[in-house]
Protein backbone atom coordinates (compact mmCIF):
# COMPACT_ATOMS: atom_id res chain seq x y z
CA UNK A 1 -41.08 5.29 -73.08
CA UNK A 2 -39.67 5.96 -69.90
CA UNK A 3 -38.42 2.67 -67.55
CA UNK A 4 -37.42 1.79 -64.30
CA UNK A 5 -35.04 -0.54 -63.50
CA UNK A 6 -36.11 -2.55 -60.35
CA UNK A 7 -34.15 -4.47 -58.14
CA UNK A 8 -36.05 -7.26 -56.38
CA UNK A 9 -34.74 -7.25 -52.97
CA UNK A 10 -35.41 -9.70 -50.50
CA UNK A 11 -35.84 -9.07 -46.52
CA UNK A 12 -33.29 -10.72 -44.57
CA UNK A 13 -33.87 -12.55 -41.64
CA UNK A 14 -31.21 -13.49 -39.13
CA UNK A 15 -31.86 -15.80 -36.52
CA UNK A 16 -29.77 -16.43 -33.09
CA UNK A 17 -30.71 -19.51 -31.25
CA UNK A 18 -29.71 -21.04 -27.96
CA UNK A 19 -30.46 -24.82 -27.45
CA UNK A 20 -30.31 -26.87 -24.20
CA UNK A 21 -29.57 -30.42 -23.55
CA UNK A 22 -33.34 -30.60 -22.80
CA UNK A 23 -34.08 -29.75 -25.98
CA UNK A 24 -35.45 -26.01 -24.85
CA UNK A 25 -34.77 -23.69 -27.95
CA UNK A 26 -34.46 -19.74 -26.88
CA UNK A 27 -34.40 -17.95 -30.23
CA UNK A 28 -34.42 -14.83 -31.83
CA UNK A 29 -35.29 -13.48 -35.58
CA UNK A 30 -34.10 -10.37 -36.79
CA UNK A 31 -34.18 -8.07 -39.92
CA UNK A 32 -30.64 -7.01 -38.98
CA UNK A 33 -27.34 -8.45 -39.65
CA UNK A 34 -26.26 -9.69 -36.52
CA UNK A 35 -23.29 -7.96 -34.80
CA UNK A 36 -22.58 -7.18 -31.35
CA UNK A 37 -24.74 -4.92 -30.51
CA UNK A 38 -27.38 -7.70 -31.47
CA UNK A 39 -25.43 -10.39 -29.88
CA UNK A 40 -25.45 -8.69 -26.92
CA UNK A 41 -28.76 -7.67 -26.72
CA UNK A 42 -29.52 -11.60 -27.19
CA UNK A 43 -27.33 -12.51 -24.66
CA UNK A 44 -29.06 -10.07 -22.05
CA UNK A 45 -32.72 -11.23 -22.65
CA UNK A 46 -31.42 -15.17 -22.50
CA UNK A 47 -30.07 -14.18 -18.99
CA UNK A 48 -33.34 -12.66 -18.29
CA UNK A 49 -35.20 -15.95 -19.12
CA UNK A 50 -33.22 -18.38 -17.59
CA UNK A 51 -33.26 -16.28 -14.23
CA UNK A 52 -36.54 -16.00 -14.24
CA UNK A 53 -37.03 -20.23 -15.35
CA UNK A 54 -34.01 -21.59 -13.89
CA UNK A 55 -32.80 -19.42 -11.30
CA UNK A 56 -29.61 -21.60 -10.53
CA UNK A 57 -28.75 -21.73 -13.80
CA UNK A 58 -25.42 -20.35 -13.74
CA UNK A 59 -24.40 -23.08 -11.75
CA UNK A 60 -25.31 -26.21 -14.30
CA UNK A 61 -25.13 -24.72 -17.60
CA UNK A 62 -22.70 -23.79 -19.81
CA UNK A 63 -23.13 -22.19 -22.90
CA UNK A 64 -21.00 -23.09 -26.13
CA UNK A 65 -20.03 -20.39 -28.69
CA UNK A 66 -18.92 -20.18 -32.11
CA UNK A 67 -15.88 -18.35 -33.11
CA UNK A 68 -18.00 -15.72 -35.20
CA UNK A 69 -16.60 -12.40 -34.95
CA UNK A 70 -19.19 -10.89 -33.15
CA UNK A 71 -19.12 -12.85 -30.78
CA UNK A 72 -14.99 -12.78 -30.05
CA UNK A 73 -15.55 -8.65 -29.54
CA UNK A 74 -14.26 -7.33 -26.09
CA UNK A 75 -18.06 -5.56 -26.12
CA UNK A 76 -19.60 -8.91 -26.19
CA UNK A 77 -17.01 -10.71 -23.86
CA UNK A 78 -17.47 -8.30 -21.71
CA UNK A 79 -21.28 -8.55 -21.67
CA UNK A 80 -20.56 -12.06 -21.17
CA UNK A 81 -18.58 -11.26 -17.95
CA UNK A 82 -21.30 -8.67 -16.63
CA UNK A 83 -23.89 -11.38 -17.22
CA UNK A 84 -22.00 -14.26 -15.23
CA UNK A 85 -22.93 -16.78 -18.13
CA UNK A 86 -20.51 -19.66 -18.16
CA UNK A 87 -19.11 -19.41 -21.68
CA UNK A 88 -16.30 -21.57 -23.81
CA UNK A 89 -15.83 -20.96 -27.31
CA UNK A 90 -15.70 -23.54 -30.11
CA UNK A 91 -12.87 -24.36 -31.88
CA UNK A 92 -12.48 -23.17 -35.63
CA UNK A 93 -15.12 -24.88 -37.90
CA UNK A 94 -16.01 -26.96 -35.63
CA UNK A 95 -19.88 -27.10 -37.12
CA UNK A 96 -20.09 -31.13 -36.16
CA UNK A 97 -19.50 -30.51 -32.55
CA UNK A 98 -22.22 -27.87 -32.07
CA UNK A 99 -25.27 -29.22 -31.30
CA UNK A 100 -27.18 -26.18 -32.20
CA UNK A 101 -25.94 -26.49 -36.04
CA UNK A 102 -28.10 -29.91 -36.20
CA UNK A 103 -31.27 -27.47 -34.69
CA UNK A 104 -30.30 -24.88 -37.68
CA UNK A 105 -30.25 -27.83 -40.53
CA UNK A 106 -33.80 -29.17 -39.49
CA UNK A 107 -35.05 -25.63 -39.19
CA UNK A 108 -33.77 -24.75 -42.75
């Protein structure tokens, strides 16, 4: 009798999300690990929607990073720059002070 071992393999999801103080959620689900290239592919098409919704949003918003690695690569801080998007990074595990981890527990 011939067999065939199987593997079960599960699809992975990432997700990206962007929350504001008015509790607008801009997300994004992926079946790709996220990197830069993803990262800054998000970053573009959250510019996109807030010009187009908030035109002036560059000038009251500020948008709060984690320290992943993606997002620390010159590609992606320099996305960051082309896009004008008023960035400041997290401090190392600092999980309590991001709002958006709170938006990720519920969601889970």
């Amino acid at each position: 009798m011939n067999s065939v071992n199987t593997k079960e393999v599960s699809p992975r999801i990432s997700f990206i999300a962007a929350l504001s103080t008015d509790g607008e959620i801009y997300f994004s689900l992926t079946q790709v690990n996220t990197d830069a290239e993803v990262k800054q592919l998000f970053l573009t098409e959250l510019a996109a929607t807030l010009d187009l919704e908030r035109p002036l949003w560059r000038k009251n918003t500020i948008i709060l990073m984690d320290n992943a690695g993606y997002n620390k690569t010159d590609e992606v801080k320099q996305q960051i720059q082309r896009l004008k998007m008023p960035v400041i990074f997290s401090g190392p595990y600092s999980y309590d002070a991001a709002p958006i981890e709170r938006f990720f527990g519920y969601f889970k």
